[in-house]
N, C-alpha and C. Protein backbone atom coordinates (compact mmCIF):
# COMPACT_ATOMS: atom_id res chain seq x y z
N UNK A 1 62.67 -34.01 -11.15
CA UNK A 1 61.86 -34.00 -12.33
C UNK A 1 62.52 -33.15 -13.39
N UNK A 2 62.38 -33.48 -14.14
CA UNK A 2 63.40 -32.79 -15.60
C UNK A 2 62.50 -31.86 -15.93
N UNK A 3 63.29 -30.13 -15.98
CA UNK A 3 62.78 -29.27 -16.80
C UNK A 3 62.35 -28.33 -15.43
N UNK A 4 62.75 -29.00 -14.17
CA UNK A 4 62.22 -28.01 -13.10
C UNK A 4 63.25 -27.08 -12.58
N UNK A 5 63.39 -26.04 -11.55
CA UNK A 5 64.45 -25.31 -11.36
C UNK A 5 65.22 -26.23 -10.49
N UNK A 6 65.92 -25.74 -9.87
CA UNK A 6 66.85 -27.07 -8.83
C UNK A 6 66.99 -26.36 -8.04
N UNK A 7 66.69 -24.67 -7.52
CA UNK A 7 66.29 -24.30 -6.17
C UNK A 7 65.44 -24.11 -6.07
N UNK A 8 63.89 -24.37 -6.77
CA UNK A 8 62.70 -24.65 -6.81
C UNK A 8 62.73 -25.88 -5.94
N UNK A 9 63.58 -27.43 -6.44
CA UNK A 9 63.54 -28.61 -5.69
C UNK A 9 63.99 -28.34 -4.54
N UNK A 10 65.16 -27.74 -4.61
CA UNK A 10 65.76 -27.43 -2.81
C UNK A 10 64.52 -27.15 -1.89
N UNK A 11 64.30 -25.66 -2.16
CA UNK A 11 63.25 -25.29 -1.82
C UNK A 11 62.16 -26.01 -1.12
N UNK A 12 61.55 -26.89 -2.05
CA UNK A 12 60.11 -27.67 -1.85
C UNK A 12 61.15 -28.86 -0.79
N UNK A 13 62.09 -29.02 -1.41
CA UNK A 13 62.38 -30.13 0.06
C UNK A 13 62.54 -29.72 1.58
N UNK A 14 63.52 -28.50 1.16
CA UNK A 14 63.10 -27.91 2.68
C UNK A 14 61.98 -27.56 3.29
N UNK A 15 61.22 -27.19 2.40
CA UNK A 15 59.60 -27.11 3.26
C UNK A 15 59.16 -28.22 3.72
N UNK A 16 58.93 -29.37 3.09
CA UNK A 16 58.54 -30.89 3.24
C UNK A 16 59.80 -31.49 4.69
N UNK A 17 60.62 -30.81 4.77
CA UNK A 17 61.12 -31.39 6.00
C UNK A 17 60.92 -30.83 7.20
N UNK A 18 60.98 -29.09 6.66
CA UNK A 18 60.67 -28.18 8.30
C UNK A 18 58.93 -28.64 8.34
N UNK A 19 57.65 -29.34 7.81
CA UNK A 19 56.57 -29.41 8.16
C UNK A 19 57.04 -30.98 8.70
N UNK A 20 57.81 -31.99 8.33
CA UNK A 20 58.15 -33.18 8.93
C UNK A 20 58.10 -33.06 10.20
N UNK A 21 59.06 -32.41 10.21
CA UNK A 21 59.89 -32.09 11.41
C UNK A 21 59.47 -31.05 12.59
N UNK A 22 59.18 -30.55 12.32
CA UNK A 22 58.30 -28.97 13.32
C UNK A 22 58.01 -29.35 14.38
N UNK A 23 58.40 -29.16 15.46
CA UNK A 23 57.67 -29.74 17.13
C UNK A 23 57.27 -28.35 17.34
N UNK A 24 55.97 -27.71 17.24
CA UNK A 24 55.44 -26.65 17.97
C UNK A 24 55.93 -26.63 19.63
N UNK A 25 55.95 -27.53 20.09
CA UNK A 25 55.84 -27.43 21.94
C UNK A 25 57.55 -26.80 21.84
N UNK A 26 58.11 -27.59 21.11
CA UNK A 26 59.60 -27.55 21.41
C UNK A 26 60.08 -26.12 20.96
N UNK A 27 59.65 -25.71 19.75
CA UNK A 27 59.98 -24.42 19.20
C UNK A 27 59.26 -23.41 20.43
N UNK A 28 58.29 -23.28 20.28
CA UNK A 28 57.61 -22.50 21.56
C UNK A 28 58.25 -22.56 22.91
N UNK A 29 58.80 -23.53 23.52
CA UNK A 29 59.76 -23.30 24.78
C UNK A 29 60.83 -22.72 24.31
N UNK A 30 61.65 -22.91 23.00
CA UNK A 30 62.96 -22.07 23.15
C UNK A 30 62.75 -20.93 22.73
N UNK A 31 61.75 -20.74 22.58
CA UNK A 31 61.60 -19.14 21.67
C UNK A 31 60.82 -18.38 23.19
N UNK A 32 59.85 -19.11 24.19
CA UNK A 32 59.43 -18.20 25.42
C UNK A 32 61.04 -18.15 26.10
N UNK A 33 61.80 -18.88 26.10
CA UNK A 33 63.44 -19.33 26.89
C UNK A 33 63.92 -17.52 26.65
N UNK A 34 63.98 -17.52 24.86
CA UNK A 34 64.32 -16.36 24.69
C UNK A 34 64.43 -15.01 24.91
N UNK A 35 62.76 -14.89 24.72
CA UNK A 35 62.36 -13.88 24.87
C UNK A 35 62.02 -12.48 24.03
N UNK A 36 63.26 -13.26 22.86
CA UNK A 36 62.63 -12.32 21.71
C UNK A 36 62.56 -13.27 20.96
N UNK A 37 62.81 -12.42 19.63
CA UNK A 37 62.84 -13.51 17.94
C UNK A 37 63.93 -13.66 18.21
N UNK A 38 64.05 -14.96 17.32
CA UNK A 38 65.65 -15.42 17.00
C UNK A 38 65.51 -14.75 15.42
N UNK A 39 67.03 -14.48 15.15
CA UNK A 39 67.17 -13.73 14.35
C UNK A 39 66.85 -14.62 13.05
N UNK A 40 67.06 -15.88 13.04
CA UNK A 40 66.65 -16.35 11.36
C UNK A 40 65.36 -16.49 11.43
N UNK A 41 64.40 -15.81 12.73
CA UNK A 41 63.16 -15.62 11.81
C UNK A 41 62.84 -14.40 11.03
N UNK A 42 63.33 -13.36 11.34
CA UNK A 42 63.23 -12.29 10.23
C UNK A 42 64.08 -12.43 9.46
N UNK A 43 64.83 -13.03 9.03
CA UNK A 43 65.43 -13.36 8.18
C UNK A 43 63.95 -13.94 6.97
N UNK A 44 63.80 -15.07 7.63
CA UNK A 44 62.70 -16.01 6.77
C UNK A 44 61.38 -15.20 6.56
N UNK A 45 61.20 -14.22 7.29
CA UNK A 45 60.06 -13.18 6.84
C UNK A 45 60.68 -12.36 5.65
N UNK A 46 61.55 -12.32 5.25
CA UNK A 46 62.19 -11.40 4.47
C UNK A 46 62.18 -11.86 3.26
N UNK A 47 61.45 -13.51 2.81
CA UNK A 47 62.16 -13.96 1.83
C UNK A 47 60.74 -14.79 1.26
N UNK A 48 59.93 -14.43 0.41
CA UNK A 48 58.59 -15.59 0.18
C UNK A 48 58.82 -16.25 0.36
N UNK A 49 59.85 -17.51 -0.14
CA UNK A 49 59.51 -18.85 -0.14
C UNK A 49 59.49 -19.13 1.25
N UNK A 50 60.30 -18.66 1.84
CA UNK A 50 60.71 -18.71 3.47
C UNK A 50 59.01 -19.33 4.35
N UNK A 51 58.44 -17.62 4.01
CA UNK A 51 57.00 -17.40 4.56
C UNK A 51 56.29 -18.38 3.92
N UNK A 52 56.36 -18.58 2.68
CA UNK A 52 55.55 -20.01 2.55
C UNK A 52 55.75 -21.10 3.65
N UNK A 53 56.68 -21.14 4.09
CA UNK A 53 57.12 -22.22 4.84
C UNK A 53 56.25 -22.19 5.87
N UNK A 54 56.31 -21.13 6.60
CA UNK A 54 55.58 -20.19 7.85
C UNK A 54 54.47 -20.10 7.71
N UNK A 55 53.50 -20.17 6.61
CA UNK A 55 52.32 -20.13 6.53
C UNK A 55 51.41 -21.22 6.69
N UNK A 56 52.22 -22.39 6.01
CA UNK A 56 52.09 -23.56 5.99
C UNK A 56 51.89 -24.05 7.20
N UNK A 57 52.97 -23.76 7.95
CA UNK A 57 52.82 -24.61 9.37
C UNK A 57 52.30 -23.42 10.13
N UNK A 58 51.82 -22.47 10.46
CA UNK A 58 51.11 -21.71 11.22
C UNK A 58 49.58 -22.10 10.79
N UNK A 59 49.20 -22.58 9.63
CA UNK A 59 48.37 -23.25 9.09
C UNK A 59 47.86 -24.44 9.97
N UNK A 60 49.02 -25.03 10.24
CA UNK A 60 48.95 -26.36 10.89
C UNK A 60 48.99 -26.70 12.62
N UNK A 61 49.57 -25.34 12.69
CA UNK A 61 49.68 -25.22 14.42
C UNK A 61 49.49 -24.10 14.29
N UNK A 62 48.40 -23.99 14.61
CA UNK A 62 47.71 -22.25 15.06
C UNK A 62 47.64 -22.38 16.62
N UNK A 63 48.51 -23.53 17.27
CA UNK A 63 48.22 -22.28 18.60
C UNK A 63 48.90 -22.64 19.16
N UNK A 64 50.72 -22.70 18.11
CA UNK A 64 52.00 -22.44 18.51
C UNK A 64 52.11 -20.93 19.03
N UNK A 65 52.87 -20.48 19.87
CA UNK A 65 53.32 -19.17 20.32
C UNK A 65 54.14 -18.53 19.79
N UNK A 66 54.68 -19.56 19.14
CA UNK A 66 56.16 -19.08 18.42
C UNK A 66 55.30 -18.23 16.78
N UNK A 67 54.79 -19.41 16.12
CA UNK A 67 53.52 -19.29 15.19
C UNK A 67 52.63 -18.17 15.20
N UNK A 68 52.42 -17.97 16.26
CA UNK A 68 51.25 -16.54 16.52
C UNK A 68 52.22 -15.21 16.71
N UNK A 69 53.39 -14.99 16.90
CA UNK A 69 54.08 -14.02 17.41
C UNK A 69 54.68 -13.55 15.27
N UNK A 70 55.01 -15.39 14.97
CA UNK A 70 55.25 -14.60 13.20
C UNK A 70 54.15 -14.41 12.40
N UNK A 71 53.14 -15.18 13.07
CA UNK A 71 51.85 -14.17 11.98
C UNK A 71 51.81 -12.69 12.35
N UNK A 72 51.81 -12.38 13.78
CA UNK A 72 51.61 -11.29 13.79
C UNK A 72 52.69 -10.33 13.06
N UNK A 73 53.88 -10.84 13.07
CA UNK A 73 54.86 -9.61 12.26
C UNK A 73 54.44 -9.81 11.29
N UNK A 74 54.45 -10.87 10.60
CA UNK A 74 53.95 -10.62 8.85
C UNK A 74 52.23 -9.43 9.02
N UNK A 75 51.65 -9.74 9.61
CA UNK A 75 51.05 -8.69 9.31
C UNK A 75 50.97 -7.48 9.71
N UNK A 76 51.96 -6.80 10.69
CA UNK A 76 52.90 -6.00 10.90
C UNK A 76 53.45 -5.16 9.97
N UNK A 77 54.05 -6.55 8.98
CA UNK A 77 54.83 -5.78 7.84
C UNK A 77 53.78 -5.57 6.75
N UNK A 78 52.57 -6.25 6.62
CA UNK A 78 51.89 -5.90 5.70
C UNK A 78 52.22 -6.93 4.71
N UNK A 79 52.74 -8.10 4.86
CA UNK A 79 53.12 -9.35 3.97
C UNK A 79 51.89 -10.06 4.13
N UNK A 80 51.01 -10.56 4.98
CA UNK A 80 49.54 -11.31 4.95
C UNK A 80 49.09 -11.42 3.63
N UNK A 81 48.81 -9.62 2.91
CA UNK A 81 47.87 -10.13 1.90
C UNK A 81 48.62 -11.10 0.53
N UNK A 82 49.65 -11.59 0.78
CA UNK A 82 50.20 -12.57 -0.14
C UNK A 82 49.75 -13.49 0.04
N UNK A 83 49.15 -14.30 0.90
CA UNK A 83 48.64 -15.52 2.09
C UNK A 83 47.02 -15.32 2.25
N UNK A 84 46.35 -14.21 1.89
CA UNK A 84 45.23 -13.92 2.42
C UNK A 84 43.76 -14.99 2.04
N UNK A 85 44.52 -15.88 0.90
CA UNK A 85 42.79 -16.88 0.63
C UNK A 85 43.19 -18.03 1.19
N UNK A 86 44.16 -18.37 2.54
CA UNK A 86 44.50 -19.10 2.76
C UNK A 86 43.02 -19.19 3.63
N UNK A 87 42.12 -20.19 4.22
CA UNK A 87 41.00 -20.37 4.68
C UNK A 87 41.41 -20.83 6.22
N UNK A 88 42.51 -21.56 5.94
CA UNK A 88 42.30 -22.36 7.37
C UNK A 88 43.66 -21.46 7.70
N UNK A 89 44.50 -20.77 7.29
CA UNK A 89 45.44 -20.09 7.55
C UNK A 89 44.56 -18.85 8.82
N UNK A 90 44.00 -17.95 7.98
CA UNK A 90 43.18 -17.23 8.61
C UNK A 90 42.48 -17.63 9.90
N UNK A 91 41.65 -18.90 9.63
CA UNK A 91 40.78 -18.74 10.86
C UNK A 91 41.78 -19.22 12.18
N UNK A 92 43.18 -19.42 12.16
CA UNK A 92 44.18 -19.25 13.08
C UNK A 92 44.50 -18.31 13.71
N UNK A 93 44.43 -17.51 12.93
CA UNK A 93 44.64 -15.78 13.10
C UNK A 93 43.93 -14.91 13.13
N UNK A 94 43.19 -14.35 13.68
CA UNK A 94 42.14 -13.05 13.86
C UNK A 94 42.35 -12.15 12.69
N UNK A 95 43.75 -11.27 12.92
CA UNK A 95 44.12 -10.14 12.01
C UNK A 95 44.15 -10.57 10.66
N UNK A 96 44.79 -11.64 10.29
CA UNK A 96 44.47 -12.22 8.87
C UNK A 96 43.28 -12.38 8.54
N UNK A 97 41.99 -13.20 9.20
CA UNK A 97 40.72 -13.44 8.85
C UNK A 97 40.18 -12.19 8.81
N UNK A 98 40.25 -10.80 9.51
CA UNK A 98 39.90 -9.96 9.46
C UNK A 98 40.22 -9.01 7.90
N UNK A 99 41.39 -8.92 7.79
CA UNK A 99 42.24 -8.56 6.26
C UNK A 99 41.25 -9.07 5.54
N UNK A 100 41.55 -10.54 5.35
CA UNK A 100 40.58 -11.47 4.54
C UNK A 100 39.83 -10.65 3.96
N UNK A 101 38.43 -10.88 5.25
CA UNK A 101 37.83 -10.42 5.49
C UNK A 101 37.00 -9.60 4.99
N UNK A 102 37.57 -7.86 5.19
CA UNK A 102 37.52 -6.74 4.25
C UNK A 102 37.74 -7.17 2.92
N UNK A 103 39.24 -7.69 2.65
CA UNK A 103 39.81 -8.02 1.07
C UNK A 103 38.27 -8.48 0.31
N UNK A 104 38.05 -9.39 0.82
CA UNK A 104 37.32 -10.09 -0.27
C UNK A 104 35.86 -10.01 -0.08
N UNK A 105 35.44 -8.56 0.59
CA UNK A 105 34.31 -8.00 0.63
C UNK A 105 34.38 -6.71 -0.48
N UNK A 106 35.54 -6.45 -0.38
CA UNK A 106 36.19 -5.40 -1.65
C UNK A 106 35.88 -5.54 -3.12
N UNK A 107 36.57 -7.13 -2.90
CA UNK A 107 36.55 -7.33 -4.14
C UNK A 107 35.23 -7.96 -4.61
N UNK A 108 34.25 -8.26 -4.15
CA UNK A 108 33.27 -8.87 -4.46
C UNK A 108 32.20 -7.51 -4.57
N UNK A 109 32.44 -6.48 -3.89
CA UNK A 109 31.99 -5.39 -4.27
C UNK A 109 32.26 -4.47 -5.52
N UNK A 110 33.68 -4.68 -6.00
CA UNK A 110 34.04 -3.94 -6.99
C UNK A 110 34.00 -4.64 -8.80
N UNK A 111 33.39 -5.90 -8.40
CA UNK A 111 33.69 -6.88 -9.79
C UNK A 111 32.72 -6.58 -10.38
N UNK A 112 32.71 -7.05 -11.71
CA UNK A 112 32.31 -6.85 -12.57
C UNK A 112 30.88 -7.85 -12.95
N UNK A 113 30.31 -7.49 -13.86
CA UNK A 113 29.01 -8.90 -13.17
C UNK A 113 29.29 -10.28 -13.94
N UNK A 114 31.23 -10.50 -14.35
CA UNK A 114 31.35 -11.61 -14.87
C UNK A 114 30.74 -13.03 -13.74
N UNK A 115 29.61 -13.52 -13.81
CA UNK A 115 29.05 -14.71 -13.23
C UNK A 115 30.33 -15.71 -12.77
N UNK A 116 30.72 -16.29 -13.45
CA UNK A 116 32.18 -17.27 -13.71
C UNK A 116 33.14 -16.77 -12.57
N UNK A 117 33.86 -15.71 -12.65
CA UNK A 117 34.76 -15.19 -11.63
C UNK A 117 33.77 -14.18 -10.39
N UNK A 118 33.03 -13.98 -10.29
CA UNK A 118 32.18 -13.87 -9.19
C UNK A 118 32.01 -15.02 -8.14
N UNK A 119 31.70 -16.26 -9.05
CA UNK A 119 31.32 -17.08 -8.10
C UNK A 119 32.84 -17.68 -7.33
N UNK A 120 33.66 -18.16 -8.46
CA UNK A 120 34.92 -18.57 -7.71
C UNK A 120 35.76 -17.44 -6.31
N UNK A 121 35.20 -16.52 -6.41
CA UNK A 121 35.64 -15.15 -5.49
C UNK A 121 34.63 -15.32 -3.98
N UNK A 122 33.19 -15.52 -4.17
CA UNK A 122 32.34 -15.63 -3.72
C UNK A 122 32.57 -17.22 -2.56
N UNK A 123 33.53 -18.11 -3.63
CA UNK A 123 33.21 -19.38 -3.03
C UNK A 123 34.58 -19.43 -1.89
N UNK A 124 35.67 -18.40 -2.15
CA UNK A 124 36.74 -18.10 -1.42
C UNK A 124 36.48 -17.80 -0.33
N UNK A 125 35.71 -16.34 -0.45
CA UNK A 125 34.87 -15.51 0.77
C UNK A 125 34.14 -16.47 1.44
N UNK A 126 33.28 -17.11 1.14
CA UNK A 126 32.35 -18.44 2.26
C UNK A 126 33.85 -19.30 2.93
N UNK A 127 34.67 -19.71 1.89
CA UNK A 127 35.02 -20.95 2.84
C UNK A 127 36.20 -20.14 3.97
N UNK A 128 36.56 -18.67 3.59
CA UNK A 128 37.58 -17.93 4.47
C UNK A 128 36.01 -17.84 5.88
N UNK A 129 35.18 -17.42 5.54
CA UNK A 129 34.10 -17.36 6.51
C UNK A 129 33.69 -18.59 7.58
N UNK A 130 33.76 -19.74 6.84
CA UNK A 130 33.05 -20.80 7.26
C UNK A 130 34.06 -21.81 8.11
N UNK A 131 35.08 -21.39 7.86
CA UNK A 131 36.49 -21.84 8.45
C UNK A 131 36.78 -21.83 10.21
N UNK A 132 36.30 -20.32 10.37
CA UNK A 132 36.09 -20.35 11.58
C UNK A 132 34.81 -19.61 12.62
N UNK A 133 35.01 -19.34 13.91
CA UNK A 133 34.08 -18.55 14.68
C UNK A 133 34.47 -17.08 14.22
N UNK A 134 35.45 -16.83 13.41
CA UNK A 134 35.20 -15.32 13.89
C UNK A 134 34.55 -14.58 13.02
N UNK A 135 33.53 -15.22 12.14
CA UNK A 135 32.84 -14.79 11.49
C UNK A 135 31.49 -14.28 12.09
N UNK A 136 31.29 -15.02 13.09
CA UNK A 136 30.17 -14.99 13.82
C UNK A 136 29.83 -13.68 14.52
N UNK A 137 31.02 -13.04 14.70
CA UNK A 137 31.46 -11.32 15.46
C UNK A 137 30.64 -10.62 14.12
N UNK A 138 31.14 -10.89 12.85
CA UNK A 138 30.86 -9.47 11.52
C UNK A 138 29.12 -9.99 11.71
């Protein structure tokens, strides 16, 4: 598309192929094979667009092993709250929905009584809530 970056396009293509392509079962056996991380995943934690990638499909396979071991470093490192109104991201993840969670009990506590951006904040918080069971614990 004319006028866009051209590692913006790279970018978006490589995401659109690692979500093509992604075999959770398969990644998850070579990564239990392992035993640790392979090193280009901290690599790809190191880099947003990367973690977009990672979010996306942890999004999509929440109950890859491989998937649950890099949510947990991202929120480890404290990278989550970049990801945090992700709805269905969260209810994959405990520690994220929990972040959430707090986050946007924060902020719905600290706003201002603009009606307009209350509610769009408000309608975040329900659907991060309504997403999954672990709302049912608070």
């Amino acid at each position: 598309q004319i006028g866009e970056n051209p590692s913006d396009l790279v970018m978006q293509y490589f995401h659109n192929v690692v979500e093509t392509r992604f075999e959770s079962q398969l990644a998850d056996l070579l990564f239990e094979r392992r035993l640790s991380a392979p090193q280009w995943l901290e690599t790809m934690l190191g880099l947003p667009e990367w973690r977009r990638v990672l979010y996306a499909l942890g999004a999509a396979n929440g109950d890859s092993t491989l998937l649950k071991y890099t949510m947990q470093r991202v929120v480890e490192a404290g990278l989550h709250v970049e990801q945090i109104a992700s709805s269905k991201l969260a209810a994959n993840y405990f520690p994220l929905f929990n972040d959430a969670f707090v986050a946007y009990i924060k902020v719905l506590l600290d706003m201002e009584s603009d009606a307009l951006t209350w509610s769009s904040e408000f309608t975040a918080f329900m659907d991060v809530c309504l997403a999954t069971h672990y709302s049912y614990v608070y």
